[in-house]
PDB file of N, CA and C in Angstrom:
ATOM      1  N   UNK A   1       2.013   1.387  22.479  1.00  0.00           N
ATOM      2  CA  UNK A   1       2.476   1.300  21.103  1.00  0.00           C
ATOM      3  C   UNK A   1       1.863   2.446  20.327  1.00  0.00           C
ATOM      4  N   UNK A   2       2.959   2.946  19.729  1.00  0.00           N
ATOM      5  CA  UNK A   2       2.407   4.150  18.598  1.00  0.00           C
ATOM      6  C   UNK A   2       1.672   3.714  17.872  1.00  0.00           C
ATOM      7  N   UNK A   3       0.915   4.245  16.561  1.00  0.00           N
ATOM      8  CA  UNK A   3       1.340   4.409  15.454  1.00  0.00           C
ATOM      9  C   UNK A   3       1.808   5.013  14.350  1.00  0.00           C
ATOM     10  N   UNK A   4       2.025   4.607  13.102  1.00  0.00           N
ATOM     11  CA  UNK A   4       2.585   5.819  12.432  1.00  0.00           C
ATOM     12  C   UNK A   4       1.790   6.105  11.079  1.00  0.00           C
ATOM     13  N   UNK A   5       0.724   7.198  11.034  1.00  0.00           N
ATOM     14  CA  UNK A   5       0.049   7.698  10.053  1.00  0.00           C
ATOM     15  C   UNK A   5       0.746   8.019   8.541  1.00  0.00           C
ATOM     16  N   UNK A   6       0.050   8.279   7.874  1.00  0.00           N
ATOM     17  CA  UNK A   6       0.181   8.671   6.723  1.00  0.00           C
ATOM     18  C   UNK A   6      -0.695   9.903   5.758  1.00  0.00           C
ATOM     19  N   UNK A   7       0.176  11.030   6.038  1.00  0.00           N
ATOM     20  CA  UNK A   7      -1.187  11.940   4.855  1.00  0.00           C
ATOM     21  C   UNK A   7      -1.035  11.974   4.073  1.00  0.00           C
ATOM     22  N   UNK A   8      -2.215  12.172   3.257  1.00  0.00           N
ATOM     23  CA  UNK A   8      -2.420  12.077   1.762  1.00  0.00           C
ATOM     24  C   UNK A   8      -1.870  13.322   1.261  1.00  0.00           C
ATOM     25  N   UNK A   9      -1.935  12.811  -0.034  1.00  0.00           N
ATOM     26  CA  UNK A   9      -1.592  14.199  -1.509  1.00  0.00           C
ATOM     27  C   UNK A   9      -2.880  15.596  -0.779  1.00  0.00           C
ATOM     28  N   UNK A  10      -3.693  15.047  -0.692  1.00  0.00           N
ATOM     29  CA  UNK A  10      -4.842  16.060  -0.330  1.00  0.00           C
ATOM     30  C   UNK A  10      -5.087  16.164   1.012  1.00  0.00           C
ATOM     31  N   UNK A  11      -4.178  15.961   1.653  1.00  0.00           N
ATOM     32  CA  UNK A  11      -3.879  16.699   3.178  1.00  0.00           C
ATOM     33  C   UNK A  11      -4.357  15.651   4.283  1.00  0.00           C
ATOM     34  N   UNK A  12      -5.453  14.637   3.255  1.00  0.00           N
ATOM     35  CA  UNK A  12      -6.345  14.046   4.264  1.00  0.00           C
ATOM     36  C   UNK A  12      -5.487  12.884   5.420  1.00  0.00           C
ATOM     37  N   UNK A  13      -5.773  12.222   5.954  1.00  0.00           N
ATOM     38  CA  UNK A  13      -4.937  10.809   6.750  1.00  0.00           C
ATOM     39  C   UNK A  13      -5.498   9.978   6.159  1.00  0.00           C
ATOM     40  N   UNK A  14      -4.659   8.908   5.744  1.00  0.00           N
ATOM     41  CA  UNK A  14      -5.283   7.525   5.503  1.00  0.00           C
ATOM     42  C   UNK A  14      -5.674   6.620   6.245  1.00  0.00           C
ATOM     43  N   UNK A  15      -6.895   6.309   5.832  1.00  0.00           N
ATOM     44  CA  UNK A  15      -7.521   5.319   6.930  1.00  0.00           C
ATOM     45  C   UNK A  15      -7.189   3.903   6.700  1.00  0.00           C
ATOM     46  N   UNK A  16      -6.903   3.633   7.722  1.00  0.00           N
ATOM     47  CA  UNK A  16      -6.633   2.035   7.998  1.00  0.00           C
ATOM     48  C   UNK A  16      -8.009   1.133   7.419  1.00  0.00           C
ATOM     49  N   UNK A  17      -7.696   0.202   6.697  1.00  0.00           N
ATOM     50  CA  UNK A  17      -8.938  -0.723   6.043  1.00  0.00           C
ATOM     51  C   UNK A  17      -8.510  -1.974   6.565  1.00  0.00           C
ATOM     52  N   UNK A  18      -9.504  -2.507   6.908  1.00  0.00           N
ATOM     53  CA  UNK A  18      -9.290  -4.466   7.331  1.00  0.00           C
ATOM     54  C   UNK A  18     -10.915  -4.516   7.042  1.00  0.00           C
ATOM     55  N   UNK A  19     -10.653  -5.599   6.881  1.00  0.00           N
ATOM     56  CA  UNK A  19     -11.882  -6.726   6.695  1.00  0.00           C
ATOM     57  C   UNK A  19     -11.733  -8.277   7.083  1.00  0.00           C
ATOM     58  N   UNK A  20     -12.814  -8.843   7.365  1.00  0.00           N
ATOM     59  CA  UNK A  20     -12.615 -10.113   7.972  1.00  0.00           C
ATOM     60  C   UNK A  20     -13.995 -10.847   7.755  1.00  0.00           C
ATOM     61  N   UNK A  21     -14.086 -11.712   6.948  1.00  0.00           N
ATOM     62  CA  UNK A  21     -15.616 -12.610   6.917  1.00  0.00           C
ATOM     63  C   UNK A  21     -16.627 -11.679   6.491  1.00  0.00           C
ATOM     64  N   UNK A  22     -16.199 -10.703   5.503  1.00  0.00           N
ATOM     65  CA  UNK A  22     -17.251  -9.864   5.333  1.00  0.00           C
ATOM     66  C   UNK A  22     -17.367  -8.555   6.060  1.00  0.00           C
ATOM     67  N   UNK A  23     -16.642  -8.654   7.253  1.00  0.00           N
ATOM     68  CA  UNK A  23     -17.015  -7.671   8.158  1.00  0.00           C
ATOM     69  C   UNK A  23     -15.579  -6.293   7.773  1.00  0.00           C
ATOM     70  N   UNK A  24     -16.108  -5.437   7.304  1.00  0.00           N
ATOM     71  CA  UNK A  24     -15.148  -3.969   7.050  1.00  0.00           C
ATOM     72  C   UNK A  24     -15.275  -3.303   8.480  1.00  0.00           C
ATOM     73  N   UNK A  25     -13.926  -2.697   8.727  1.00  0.00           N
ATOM     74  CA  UNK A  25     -13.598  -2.012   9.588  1.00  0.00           C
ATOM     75  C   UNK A  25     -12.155  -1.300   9.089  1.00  0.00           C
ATOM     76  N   UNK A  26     -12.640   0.559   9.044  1.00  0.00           N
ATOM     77  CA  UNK A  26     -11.644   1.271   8.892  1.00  0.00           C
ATOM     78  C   UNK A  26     -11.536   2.455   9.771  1.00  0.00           C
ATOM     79  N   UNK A  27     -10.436   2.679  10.317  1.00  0.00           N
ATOM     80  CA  UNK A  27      -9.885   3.132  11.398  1.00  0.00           C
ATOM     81  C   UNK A  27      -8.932   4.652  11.218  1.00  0.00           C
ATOM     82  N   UNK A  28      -9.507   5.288  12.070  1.00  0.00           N
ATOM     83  CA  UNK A  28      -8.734   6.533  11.416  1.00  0.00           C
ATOM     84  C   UNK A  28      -7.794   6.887  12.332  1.00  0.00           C
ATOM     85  N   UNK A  29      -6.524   6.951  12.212  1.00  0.00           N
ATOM     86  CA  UNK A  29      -5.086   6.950  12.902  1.00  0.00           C
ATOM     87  C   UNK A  29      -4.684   7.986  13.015  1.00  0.00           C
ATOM     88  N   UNK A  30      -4.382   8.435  13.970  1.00  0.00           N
ATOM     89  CA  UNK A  30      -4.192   9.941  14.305  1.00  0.00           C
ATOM     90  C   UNK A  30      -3.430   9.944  15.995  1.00  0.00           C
ATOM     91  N   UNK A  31      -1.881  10.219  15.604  1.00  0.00           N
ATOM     92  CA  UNK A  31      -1.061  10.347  16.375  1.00  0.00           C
ATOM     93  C   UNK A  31       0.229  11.243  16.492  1.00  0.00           C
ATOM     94  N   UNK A  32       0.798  10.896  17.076  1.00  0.00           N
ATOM     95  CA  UNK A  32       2.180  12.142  16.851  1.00  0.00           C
ATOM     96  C   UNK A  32       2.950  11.912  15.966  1.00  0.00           C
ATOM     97  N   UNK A  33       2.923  10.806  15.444  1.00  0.00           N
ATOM     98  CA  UNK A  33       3.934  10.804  14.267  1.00  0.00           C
ATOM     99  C   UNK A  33       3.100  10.506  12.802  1.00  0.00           C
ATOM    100  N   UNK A  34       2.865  11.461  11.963  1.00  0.00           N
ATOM    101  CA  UNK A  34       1.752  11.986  11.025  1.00  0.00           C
ATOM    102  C   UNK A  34       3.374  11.396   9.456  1.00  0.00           C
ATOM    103  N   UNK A  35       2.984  11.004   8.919  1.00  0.00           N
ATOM    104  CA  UNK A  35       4.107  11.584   7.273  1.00  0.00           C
ATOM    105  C   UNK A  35       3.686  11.656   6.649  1.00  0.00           C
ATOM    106  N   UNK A  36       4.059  12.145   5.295  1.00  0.00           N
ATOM    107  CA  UNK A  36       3.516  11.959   4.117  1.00  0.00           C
ATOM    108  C   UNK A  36       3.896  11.140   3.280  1.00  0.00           C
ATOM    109  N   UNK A  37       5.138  10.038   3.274  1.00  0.00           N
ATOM    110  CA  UNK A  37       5.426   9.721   2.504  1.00  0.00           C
ATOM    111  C   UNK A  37       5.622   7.771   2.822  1.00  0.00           C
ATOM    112  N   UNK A  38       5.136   7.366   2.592  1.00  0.00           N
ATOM    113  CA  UNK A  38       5.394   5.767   2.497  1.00  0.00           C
ATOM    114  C   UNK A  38       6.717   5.355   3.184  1.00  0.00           C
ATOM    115  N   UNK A  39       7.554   5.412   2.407  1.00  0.00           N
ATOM    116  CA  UNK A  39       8.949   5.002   2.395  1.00  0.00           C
ATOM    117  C   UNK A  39       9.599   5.563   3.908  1.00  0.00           C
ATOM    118  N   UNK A  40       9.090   6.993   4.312  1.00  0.00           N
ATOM    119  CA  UNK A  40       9.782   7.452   5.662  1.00  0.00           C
ATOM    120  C   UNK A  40       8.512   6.849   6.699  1.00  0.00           C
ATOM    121  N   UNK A  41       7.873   6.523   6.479  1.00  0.00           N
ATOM    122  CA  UNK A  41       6.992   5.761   7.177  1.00  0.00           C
ATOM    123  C   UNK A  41       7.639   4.088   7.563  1.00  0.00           C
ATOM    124  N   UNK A  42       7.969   3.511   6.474  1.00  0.00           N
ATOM    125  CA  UNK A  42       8.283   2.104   6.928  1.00  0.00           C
ATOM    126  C   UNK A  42       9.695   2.544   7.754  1.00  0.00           C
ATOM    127  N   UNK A  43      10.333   3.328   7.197  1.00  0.00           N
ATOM    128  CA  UNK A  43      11.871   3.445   7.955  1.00  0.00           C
ATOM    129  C   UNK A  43      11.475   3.708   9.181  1.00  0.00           C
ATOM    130  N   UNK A  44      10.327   4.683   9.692  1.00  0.00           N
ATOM    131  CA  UNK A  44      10.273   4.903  10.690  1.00  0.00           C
ATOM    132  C   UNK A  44       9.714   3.506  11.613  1.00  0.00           C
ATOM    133  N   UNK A  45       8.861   3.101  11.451  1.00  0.00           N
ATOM    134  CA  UNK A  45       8.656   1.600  11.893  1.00  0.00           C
ATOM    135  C   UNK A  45       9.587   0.522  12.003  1.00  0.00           C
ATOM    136  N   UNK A  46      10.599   0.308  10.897  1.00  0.00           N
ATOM    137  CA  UNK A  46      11.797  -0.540  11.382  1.00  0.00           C
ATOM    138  C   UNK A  46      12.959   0.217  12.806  1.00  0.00           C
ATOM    139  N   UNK A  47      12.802   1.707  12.432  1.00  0.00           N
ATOM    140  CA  UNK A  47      13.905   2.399  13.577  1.00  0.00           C
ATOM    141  C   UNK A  47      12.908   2.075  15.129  1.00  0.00           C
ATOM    142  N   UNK A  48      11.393   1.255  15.065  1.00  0.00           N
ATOM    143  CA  UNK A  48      10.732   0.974  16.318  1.00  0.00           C
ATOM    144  C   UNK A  48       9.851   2.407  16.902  1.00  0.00           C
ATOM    145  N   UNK A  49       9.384   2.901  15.850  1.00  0.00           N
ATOM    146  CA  UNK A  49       8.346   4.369  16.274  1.00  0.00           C
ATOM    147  C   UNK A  49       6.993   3.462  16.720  1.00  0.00           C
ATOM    148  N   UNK A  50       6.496   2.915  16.222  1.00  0.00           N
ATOM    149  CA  UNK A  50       4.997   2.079  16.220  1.00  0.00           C
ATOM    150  C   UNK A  50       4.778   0.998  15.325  1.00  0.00           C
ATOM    151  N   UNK A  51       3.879   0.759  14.767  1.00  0.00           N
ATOM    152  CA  UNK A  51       3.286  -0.314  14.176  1.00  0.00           C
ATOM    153  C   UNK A  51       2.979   0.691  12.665  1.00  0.00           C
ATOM    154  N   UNK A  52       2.649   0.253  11.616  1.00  0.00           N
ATOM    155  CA  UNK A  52       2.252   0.833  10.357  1.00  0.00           C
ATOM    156  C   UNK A  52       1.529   0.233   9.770  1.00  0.00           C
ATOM    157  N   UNK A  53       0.985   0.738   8.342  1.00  0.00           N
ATOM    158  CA  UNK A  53      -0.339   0.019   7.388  1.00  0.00           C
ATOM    159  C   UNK A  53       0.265   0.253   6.145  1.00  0.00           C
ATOM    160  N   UNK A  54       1.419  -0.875   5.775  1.00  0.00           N
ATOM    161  CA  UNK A  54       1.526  -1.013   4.134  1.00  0.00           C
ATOM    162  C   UNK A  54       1.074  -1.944   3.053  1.00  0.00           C
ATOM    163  N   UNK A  55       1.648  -1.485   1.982  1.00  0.00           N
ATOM    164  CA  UNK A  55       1.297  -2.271   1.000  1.00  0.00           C
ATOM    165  C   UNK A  55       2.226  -3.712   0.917  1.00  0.00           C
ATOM    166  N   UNK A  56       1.448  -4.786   1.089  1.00  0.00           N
ATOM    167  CA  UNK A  56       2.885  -5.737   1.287  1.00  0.00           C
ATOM    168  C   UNK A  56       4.064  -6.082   0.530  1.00  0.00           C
ATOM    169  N   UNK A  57       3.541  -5.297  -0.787  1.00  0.00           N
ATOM    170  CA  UNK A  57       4.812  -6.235  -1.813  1.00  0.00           C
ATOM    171  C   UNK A  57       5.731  -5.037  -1.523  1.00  0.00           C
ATOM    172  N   UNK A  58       5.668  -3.720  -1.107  1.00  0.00           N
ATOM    173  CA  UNK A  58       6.936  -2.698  -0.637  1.00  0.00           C
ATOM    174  C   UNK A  58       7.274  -2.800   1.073  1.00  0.00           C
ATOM    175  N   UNK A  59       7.187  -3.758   1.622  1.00  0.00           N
ATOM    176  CA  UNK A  59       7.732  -4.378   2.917  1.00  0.00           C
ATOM    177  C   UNK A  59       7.488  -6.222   2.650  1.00  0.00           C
ATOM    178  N   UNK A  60       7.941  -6.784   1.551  1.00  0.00           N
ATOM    179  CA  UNK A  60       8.099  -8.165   1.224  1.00  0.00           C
ATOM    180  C   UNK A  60       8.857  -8.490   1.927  1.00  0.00           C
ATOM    181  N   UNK A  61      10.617  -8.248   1.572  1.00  0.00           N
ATOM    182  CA  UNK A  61      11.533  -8.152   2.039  1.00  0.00           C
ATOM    183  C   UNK A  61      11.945  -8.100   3.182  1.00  0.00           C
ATOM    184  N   UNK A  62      11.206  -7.348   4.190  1.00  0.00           N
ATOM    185  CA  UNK A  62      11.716  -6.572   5.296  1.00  0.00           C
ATOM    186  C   UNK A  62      10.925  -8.019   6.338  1.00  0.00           C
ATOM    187  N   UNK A  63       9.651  -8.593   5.684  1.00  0.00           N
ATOM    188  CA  UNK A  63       8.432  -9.512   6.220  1.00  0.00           C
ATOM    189  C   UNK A  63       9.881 -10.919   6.409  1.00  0.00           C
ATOM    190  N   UNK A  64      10.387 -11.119   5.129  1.00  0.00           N
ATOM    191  CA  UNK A  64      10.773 -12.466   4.834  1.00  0.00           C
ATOM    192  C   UNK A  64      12.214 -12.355   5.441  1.00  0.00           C
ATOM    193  N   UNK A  65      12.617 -11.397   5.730  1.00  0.00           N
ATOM    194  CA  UNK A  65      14.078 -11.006   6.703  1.00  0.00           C
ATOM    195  C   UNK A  65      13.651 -11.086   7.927  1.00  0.00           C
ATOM    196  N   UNK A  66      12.496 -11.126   8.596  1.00  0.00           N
ATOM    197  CA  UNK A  66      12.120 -10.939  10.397  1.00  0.00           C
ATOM    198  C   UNK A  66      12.499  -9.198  10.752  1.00  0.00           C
ATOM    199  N   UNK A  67      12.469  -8.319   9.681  1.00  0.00           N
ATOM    200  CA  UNK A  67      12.538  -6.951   9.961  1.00  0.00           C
ATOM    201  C   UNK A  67      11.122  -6.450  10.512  1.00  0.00           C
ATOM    202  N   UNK A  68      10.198  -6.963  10.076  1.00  0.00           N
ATOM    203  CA  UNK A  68       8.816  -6.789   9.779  1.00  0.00           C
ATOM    204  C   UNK A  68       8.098  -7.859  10.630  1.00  0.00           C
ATOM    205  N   UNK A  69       6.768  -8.031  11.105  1.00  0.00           N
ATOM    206  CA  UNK A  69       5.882  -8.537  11.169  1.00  0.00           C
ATOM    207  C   UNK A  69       4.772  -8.543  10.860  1.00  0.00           C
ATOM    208  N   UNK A  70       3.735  -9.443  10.308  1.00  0.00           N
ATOM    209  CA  UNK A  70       2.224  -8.907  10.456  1.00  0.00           C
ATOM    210  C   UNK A  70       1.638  -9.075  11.235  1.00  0.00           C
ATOM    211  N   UNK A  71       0.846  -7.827  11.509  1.00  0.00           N
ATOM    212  CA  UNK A  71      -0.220  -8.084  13.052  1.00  0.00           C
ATOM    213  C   UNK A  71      -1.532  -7.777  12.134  1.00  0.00           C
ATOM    214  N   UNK A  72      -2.653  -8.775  13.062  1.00  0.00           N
ATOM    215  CA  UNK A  72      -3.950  -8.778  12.668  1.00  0.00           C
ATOM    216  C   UNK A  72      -3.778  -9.684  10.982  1.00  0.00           C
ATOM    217  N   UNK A  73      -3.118 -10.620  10.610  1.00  0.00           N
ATOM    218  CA  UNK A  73      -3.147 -11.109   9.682  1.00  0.00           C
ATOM    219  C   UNK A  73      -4.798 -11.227   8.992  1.00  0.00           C
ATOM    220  N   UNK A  74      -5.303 -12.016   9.822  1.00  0.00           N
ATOM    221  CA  UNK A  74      -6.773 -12.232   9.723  1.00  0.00           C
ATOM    222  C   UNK A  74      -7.841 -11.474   9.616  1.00  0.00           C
ATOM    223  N   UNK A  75      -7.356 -10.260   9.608  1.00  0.00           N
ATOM    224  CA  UNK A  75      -8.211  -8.894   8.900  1.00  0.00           C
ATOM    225  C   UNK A  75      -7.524  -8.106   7.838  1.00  0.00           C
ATOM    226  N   UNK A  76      -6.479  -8.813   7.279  1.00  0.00           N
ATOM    227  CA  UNK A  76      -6.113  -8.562   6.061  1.00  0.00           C
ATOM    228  C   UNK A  76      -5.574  -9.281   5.200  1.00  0.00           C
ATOM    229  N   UNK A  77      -7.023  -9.538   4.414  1.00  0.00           N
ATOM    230  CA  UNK A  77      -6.956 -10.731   3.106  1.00  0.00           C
ATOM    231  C   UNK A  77      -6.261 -10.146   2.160  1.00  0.00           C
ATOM    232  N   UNK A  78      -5.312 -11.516   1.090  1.00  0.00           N
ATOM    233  CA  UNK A  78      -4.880 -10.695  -0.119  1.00  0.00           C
ATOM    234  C   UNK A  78      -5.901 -10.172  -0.916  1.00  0.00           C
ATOM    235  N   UNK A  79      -5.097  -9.288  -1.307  1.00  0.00           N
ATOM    236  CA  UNK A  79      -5.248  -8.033  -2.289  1.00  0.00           C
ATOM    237  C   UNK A  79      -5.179  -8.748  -4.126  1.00  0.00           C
ATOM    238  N   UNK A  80      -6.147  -8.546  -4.595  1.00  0.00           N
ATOM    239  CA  UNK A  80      -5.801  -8.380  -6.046  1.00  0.00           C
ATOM    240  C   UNK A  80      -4.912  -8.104  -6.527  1.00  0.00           C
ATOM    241  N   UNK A  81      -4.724  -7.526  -7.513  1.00  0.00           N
ATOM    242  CA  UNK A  81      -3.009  -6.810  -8.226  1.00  0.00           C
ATOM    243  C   UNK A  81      -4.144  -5.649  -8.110  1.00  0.00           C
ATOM    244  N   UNK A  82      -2.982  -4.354  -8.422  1.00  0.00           N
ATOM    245  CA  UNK A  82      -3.873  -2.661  -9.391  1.00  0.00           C
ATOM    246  C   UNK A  82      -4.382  -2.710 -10.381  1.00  0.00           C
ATOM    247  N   UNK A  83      -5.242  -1.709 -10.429  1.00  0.00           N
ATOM    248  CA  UNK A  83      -5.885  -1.687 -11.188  1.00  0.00           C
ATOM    249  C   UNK A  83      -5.725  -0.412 -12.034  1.00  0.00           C
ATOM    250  N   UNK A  84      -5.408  -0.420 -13.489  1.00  0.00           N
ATOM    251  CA  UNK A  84      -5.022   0.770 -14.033  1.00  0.00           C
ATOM    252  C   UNK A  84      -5.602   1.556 -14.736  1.00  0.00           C
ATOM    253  N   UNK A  85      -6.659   2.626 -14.652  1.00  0.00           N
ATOM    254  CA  UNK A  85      -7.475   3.520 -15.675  1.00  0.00           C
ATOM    255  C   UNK A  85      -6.773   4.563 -16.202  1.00  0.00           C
ATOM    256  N   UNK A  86      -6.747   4.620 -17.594  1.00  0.00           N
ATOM    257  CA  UNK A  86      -6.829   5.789 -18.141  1.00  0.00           C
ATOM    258  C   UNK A  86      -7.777   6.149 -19.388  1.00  0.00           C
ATOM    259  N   UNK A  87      -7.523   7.379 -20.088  1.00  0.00           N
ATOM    260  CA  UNK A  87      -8.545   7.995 -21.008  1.00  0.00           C
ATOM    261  C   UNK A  87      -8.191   7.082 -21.901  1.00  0.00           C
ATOM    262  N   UNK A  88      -9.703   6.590 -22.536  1.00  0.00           N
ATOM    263  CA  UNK A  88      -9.762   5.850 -24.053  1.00  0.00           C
ATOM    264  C   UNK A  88      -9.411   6.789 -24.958  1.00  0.00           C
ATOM    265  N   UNK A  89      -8.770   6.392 -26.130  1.00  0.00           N
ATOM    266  CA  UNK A  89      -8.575   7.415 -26.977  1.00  0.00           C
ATOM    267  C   UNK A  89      -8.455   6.476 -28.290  1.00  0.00           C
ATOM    268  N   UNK A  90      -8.566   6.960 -29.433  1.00  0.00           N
ATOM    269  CA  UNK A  90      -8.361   6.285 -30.455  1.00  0.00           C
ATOM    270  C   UNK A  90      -6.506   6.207 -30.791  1.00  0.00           C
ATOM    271  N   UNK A  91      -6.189   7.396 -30.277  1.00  0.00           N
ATOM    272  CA  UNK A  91      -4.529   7.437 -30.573  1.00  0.00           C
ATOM    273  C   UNK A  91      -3.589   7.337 -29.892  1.00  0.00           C
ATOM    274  N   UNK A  92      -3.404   6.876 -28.792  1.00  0.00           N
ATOM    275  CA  UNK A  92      -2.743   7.147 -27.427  1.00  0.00           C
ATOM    276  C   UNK A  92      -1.314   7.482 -27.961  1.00  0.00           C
ATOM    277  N   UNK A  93      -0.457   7.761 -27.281  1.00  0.00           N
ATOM    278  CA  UNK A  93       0.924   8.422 -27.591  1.00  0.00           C
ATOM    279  C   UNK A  93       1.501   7.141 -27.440  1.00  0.00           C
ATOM    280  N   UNK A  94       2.866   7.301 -27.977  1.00  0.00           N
ATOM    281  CA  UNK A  94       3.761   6.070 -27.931  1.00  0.00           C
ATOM    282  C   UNK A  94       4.448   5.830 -26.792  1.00  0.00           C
ATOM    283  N   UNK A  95       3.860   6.576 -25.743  1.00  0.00           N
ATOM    284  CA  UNK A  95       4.921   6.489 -24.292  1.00  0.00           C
ATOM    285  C   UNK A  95       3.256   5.399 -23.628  1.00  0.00           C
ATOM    286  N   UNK A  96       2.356   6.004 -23.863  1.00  0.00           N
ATOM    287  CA  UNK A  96       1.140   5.385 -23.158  1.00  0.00           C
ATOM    288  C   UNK A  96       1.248   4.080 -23.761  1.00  0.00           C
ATOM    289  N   UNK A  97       1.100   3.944 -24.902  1.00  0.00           N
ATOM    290  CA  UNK A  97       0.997   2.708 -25.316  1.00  0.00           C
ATOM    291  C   UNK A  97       2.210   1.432 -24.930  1.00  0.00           C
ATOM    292  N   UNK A  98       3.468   1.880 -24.660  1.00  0.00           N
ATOM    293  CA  UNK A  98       4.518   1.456 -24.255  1.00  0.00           C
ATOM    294  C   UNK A  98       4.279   0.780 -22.888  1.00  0.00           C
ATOM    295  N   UNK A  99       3.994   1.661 -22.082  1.00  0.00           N
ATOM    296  CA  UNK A  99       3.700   1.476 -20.703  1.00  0.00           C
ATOM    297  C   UNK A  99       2.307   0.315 -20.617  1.00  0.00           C
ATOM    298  N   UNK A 100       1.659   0.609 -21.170  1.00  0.00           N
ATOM    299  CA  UNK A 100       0.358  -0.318 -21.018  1.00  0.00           C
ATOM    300  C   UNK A 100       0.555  -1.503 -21.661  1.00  0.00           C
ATOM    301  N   UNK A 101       1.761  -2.001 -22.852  1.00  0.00           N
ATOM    302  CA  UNK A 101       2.293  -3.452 -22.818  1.00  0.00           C
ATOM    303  C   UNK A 101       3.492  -3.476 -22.125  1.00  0.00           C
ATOM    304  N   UNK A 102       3.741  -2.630 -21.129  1.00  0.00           N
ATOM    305  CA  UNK A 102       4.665  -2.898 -19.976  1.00  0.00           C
ATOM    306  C   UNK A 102       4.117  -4.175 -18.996  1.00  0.00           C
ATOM    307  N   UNK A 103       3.173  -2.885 -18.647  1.00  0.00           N
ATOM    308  CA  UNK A 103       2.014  -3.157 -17.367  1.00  0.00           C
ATOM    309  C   UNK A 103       1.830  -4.399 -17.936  1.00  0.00           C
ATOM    310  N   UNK A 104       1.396  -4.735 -18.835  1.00  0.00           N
ATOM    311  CA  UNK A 104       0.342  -6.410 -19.557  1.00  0.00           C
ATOM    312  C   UNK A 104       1.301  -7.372 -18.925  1.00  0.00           C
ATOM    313  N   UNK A 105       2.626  -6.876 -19.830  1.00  0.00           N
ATOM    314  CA  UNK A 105       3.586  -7.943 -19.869  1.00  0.00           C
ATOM    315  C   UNK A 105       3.741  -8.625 -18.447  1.00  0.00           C
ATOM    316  N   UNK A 106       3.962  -7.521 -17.542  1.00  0.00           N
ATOM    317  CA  UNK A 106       4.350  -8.038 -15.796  1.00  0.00           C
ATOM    318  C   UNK A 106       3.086  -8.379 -15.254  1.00  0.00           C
ATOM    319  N   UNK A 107       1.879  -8.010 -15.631  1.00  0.00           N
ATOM    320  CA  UNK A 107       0.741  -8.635 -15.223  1.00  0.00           C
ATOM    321  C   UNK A 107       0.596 -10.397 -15.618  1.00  0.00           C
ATOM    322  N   UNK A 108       0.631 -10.535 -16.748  1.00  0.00           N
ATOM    323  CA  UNK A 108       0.669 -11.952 -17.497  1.00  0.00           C
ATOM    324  C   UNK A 108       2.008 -12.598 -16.705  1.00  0.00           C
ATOM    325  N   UNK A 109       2.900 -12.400 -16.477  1.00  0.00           N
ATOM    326  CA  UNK A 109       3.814 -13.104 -15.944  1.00  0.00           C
ATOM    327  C   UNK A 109       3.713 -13.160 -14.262  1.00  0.00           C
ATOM    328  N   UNK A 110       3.000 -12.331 -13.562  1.00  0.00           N
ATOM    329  CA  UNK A 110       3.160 -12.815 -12.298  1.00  0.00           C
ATOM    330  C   UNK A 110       1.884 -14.138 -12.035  1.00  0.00           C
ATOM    331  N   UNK A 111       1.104 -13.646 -13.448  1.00  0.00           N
ATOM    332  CA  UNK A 111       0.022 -15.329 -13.013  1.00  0.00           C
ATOM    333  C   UNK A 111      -1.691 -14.322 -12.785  1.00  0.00           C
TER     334      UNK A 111
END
């Protein structure tokens, strides 16, 4: 079984993270099929290249159709929601401020 990597904005590979009872283990993946981009990554995993490391709510769908499986469930606990930083400012622009009672709004409603 393959797998199928992912490089970063900054050239680097992303490392695989699991944890289990405390115990971290991250894994650095390095094979013939390298991408950069998420999305040609899962396609490539449904067309049967290898196994992959996503984010689950952008392969929900694919999980709850039998497109998808999870392997190693048990070394990967849920996830929090994101977390969003930006610069404090006394004035933020009306696009920032927009977006950040975007963000609230869908935060408060998923619970």
């Amino acid at each position: 079984m393959t797998a199928s990597g992912v490089r970063l904005p900054n050239g680097e590979l992303f490392r695989w993270y699991f944890e289990r009872q405390g115990e971290v283990v991250q894994i650095d993946v390095r094979d013939r099929l390298i991408l950069d981009e998420a999305v040609i990554a899962r396609a490539a995993v449904l067309e049967g290249a290898g196994i992959g490391f996503f984010i689950e709510q952008n392969v929900a769908e694919d999980i709850a159709a039998g497109r998808l499986i999870r392997l190693l469930e048990d070394w990967t606990p849920p996830r929090p929601g994101f977390c969003l930083y930006y610069p404090g400012r006394r004035n933020p622009s009306a696009g920032l401020t927009a977006f950040l009672a975007m963000a609230r709004e869908m935060a408060a409603q998923r619970g």
